[in-house]
Protein backbone atom coordinates (compact mmCIF):
# COMPACT_ATOMS: atom_id res chain seq x y z
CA UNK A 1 97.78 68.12 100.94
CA UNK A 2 96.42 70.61 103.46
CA UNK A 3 94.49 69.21 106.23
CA UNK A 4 90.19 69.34 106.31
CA UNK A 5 89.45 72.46 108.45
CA UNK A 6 86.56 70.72 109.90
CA UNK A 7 87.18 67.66 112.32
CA UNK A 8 85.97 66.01 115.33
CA UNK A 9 87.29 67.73 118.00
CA UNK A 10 86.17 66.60 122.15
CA UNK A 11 84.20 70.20 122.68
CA UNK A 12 80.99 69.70 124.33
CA UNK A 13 77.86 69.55 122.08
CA UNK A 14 75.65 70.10 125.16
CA UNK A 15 78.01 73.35 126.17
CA UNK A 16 78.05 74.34 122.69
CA UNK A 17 74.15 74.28 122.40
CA UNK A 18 73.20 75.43 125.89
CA UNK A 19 75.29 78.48 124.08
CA UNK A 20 73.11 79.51 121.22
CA UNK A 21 71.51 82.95 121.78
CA UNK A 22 68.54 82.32 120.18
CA UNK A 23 66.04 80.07 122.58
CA UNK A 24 63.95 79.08 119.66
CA UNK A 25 66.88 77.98 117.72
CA UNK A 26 68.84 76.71 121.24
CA UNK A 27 65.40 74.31 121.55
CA UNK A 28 65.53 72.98 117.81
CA UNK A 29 68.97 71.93 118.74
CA UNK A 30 68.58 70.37 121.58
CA UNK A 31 65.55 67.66 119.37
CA UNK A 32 67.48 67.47 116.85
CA UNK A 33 70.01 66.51 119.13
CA UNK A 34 67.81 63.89 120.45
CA UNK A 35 66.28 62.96 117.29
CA UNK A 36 69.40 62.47 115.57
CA UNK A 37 71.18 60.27 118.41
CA UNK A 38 67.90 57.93 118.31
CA UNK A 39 67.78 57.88 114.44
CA UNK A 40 71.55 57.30 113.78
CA UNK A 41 72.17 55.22 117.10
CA UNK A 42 75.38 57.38 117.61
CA UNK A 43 76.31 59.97 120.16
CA UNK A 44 77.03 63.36 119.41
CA UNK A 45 80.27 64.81 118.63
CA UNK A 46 81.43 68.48 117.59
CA UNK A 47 82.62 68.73 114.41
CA UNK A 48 84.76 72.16 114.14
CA UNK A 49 83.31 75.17 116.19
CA UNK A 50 79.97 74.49 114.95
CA UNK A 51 78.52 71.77 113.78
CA UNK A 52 77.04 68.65 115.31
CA UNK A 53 77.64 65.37 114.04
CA UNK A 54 76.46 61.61 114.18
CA UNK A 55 78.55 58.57 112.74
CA UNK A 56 80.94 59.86 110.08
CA UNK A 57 82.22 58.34 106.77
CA UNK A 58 85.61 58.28 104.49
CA UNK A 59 85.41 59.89 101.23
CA UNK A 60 87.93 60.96 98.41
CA UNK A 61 87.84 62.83 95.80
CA UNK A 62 89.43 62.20 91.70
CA UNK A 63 91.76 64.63 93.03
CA UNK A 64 93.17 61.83 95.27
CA UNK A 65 92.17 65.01 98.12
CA UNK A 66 90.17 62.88 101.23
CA UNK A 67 88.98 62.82 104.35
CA UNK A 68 86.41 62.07 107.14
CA UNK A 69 83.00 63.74 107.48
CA UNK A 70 80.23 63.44 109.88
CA UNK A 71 77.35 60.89 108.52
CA UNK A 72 74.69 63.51 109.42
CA UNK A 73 74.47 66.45 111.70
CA UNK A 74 73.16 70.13 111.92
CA UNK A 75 74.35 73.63 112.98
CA UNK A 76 71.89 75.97 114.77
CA UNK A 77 73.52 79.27 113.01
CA UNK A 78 71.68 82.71 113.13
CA UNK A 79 69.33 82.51 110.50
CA UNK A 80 68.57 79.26 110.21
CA UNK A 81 69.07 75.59 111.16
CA UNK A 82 71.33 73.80 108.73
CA UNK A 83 71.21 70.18 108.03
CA UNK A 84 73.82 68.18 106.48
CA UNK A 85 73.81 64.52 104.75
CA UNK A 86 70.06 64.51 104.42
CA UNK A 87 70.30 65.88 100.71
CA UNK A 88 72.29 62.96 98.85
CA UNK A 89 70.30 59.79 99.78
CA UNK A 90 67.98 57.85 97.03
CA UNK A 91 65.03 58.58 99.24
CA UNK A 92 65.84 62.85 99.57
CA UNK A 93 64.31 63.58 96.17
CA UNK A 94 61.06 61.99 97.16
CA UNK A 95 60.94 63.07 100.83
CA UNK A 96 62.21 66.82 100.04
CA UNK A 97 58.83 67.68 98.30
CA UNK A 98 57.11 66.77 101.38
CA UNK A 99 59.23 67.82 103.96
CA UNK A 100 57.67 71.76 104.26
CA UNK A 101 58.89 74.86 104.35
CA UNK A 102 63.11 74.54 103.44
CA UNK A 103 66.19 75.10 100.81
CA UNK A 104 68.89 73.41 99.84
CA UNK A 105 72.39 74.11 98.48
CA UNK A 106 74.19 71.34 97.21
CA UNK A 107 74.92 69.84 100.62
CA UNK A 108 72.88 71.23 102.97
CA UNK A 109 69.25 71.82 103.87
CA UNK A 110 67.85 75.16 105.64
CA UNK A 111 64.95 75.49 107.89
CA UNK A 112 64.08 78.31 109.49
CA UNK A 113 62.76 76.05 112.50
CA UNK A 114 61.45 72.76 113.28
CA UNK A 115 57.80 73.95 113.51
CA UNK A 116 58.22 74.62 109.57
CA UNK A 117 58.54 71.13 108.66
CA UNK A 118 56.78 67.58 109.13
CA UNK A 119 58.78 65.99 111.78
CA UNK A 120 57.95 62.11 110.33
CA UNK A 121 59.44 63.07 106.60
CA UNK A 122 62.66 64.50 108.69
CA UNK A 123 63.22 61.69 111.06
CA UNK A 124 63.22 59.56 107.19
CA UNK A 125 65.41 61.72 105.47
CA UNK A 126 67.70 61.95 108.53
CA UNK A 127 67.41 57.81 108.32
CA UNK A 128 68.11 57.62 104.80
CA UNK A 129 71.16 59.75 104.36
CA UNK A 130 73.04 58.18 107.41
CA UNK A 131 72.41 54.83 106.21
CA UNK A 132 73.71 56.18 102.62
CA UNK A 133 76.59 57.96 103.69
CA UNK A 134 77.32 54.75 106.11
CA UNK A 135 76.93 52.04 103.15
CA UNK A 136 78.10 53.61 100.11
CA UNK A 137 81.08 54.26 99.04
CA UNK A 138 81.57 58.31 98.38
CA UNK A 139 83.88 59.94 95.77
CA UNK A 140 82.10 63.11 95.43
């Protein structure tokens, strides 16, 4: 089986953020950077070229394909901020509704900044899927 394109790699998450063009979106980084380390208790590591993770977990597939993930983490890209893990927990389709102005796919969640969205219902939803993704077993 072919290898997962994204992996923990030892690239600096504080190089790769001090890097974003856009200060608005270099400055959501850096909190959730913060926010995310307090929440999840775990430093930061880059996972591929772009995104930062916290923690990570084991899952497989029916395929018998599987691999390692970050628990939770976040990529400042262009046009938004994406968020990943946050969507799956037991808690997200409470907190969503409440969260403000976002989307969702069906693994990530897109804000166009921090200012868009209440910062208590993210800190829980960040709390929730981490201690999901860290607790349950996953075959997606």
């Amino acid at each position: 089986m072919a290898e997962n394109k994204t992996q923990a790699t030892d690239a600096s998450v504080n190089d790769f953020l001090a890097a974003v063009e856009h200060p608005g979106r270099r400055a959501d980084g850096f909190e959730l950077l913060e926010m995310m380390r307090g929440i999840t208790g775990q430093e930061a590591v880059m996972w591929g070229p772009t995104i930062v993770g916290f923690g990570s977990y084991h899952y497989k597939y029916n395929s018998g394909r599987e691999g390692d993930a970050a628990a939770v983490g976040f990529s400042p890209r262009k046009a938004n901020l994406v968020l990943y893990g946050l969507t799956d927990g037991p808690d997200a389709d409470r907190l969503l509704p409440e969260l403000g102005k976002h989307r969702t796919s069906t693994a990530c969640l897109y804000v166009n900044k921090l200012d868009d969205v209440d910062r208590g219902v993210l800190a829980e939803l960040i709390r929730a899927g981490y201690r999901h993704v860290t607790t349950e077993p996953h075959s997606p």
